[in-house]
N, C-alpha and C. Protein backbone atom coordinates (compact mmCIF):
# COMPACT_ATOMS: atom_id res chain seq x y z
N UNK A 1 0.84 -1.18 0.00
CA UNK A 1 0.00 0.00 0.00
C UNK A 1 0.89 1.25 0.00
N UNK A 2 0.55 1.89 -0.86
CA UNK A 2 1.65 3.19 -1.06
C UNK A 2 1.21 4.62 -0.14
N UNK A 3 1.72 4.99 0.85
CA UNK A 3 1.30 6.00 1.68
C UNK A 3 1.17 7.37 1.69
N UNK A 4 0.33 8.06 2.05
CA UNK A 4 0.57 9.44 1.47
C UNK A 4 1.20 10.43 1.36
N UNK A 5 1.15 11.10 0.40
CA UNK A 5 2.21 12.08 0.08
C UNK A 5 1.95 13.75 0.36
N UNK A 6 2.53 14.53 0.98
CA UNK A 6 2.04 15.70 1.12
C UNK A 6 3.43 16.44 0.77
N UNK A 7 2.73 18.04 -0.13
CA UNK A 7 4.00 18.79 -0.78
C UNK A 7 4.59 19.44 0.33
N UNK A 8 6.16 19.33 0.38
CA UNK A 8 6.26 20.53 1.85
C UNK A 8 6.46 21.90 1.50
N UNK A 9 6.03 22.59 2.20
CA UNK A 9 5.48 24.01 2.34
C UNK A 9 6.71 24.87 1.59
N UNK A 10 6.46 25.21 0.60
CA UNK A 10 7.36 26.44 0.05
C UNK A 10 8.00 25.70 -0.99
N UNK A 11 8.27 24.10 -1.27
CA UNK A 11 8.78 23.13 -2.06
C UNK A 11 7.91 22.28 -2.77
N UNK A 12 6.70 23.02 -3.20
CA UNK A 12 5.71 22.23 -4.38
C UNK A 12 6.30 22.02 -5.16
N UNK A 13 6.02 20.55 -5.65
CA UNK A 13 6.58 20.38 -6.91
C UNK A 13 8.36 20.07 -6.89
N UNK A 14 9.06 20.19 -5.76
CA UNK A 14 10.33 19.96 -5.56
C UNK A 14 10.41 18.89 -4.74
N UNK A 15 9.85 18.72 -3.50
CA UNK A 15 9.72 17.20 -2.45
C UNK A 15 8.30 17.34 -2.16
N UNK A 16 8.45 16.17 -1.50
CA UNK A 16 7.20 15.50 -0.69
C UNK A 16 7.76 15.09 0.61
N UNK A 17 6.92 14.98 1.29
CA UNK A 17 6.85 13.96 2.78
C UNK A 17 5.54 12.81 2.99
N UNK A 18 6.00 12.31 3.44
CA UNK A 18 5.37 11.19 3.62
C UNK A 18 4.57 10.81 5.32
N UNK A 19 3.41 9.96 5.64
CA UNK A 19 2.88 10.52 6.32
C UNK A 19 4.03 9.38 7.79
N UNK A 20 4.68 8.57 7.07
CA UNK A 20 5.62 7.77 8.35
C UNK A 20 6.97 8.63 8.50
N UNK A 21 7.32 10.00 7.50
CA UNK A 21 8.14 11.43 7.69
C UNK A 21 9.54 10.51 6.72
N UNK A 22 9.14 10.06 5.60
CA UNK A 22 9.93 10.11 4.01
C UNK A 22 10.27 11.16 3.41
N UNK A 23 11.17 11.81 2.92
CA UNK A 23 11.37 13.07 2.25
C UNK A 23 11.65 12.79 0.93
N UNK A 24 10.85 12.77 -0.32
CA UNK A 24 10.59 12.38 -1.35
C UNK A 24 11.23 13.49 -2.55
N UNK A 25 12.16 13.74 -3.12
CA UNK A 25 12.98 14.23 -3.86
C UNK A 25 12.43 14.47 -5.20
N UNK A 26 11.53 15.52 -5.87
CA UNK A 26 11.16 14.89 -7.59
C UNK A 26 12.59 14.98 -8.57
N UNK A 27 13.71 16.05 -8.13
CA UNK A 27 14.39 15.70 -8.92
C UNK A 27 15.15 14.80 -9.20
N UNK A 28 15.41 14.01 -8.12
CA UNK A 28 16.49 12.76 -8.06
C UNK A 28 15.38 11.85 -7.68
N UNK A 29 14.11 12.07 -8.37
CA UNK A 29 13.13 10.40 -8.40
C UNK A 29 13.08 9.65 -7.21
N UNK A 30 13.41 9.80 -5.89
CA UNK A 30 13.66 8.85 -5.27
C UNK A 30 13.84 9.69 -3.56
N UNK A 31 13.37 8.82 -2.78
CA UNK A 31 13.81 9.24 -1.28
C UNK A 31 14.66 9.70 -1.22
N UNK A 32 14.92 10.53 0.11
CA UNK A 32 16.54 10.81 0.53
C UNK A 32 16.41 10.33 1.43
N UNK A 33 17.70 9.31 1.77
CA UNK A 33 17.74 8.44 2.82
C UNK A 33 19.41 7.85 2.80
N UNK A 34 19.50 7.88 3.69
CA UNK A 34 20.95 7.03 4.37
C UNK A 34 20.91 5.20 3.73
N UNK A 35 22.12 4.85 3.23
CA UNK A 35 21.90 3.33 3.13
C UNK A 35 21.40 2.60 4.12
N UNK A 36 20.92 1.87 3.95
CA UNK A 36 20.22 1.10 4.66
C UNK A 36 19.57 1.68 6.07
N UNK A 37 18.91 2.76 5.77
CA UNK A 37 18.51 3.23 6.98
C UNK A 37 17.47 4.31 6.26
N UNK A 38 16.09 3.75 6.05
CA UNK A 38 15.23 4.96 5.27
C UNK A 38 14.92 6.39 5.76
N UNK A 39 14.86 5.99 7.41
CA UNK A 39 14.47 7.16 7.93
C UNK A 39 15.73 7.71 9.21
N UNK A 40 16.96 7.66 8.69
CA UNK A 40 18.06 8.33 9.07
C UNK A 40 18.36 9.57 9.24
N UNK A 41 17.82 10.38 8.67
CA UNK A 41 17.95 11.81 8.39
C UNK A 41 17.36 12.31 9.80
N UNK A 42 18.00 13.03 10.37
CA UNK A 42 17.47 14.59 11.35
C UNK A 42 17.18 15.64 11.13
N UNK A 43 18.14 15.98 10.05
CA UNK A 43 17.81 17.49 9.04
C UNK A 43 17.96 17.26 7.40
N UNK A 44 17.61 17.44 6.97
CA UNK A 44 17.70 17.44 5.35
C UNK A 44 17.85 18.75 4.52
N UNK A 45 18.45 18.83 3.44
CA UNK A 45 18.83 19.55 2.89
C UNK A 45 17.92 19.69 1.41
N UNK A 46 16.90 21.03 1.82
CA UNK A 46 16.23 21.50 0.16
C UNK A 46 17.04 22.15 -0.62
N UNK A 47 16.67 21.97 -1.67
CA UNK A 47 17.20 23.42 -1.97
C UNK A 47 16.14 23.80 -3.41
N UNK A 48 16.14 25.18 -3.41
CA UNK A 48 15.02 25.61 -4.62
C UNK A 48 15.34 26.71 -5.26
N UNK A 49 15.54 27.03 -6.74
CA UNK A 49 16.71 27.86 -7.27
C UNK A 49 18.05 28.71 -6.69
N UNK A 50 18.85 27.47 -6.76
CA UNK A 50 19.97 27.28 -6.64
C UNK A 50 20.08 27.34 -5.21
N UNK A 51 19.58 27.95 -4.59
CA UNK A 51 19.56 27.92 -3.05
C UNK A 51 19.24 26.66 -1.90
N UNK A 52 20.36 26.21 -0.89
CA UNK A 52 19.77 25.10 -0.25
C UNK A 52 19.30 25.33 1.27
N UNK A 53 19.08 25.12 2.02
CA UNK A 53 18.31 25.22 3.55
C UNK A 53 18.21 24.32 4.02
N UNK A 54 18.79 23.94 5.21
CA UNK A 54 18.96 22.90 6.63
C UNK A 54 17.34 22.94 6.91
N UNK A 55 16.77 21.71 7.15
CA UNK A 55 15.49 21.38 7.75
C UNK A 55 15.48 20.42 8.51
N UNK A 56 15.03 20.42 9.53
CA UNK A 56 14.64 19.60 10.50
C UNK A 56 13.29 18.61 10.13
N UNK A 57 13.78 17.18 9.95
CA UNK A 57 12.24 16.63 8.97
C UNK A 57 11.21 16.37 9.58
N UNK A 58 11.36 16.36 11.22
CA UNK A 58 10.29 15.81 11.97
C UNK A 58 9.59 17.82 11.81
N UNK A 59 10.05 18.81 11.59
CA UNK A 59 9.22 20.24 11.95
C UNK A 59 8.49 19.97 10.28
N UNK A 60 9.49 19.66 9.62
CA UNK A 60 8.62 19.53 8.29
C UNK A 60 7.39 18.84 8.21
N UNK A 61 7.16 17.42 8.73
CA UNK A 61 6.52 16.46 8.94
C UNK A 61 5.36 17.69 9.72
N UNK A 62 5.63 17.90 11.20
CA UNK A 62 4.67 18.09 11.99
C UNK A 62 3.78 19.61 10.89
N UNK A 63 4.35 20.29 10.43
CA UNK A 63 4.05 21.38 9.69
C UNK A 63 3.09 20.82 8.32
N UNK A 64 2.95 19.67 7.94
CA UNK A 64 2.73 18.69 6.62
C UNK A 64 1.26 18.10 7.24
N UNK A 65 1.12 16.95 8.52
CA UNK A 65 0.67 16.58 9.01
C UNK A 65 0.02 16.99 10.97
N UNK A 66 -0.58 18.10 10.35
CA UNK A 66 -1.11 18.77 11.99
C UNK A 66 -1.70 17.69 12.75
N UNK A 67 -2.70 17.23 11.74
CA UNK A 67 -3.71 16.33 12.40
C UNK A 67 -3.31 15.25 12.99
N UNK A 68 -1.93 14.77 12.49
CA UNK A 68 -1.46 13.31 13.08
C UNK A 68 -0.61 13.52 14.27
N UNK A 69 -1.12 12.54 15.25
CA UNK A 69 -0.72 12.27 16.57
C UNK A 69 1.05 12.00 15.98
N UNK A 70 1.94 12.43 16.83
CA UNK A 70 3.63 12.33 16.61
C UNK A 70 3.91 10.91 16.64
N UNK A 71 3.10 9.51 16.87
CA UNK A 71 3.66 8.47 17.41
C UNK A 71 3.77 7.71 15.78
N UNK A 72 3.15 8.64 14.77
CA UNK A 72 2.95 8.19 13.48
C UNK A 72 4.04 8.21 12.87
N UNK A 73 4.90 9.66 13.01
CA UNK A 73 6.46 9.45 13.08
C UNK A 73 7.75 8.65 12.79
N UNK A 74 7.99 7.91 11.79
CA UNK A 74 8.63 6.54 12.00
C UNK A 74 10.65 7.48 12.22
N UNK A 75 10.73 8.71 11.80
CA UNK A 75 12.19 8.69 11.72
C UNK A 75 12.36 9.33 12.80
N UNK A 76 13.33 9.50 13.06
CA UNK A 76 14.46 10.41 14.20
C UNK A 76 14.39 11.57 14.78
N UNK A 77 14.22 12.36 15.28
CA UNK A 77 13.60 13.23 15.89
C UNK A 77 14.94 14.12 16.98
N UNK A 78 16.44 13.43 16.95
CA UNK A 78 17.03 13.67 17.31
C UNK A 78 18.27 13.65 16.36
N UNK A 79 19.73 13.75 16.74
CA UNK A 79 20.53 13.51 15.67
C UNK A 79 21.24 12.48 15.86
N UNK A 80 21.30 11.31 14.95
CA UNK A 80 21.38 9.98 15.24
C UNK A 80 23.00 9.64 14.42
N UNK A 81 23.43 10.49 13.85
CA UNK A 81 25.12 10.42 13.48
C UNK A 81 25.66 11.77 13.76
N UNK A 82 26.74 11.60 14.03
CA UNK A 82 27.84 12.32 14.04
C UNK A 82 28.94 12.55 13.07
């Protein structure tokens, strides 16, 4: 079952999020994600003519998905590499 997708705010048409907090890339077709680790990321990196910006994916997520309780959440919420 393929889960839903919501545009994040200011990046229509550039990513998505997902409602378990996937950060969905249209230009590089594909998640951004750590090998073997889908939901690795703490902050992610947009960027939208030519410009990029540090994001925190769980503020993205909660900003995407108001209505959903945080336990829906599947990634990191802290910073999990160094």
């Amino acid at each position: 079952m393929k889960e839903e997708h919501r545009a994040i705010k200011n990046y229509e048409g550039l990513y998505d999020i997902t409602v378990s907090g996937k950060v969905f890339s249209y230009a590089r077709n594909r998640y951004l994600a750590r090998k073997e680790d889908e939901y690795g990321f703490h902050i992610v990196k947009l960027s939208k003519k030519g410009l990029s910006t540090n994001f925190k994916v769980f503020q993205i997520w909660k900003e995407a998905f108001p209505e959903l309780n945080e336990n829906m959440f599947k990634g990191t919420k802290i910073i999990k590499y160094k």
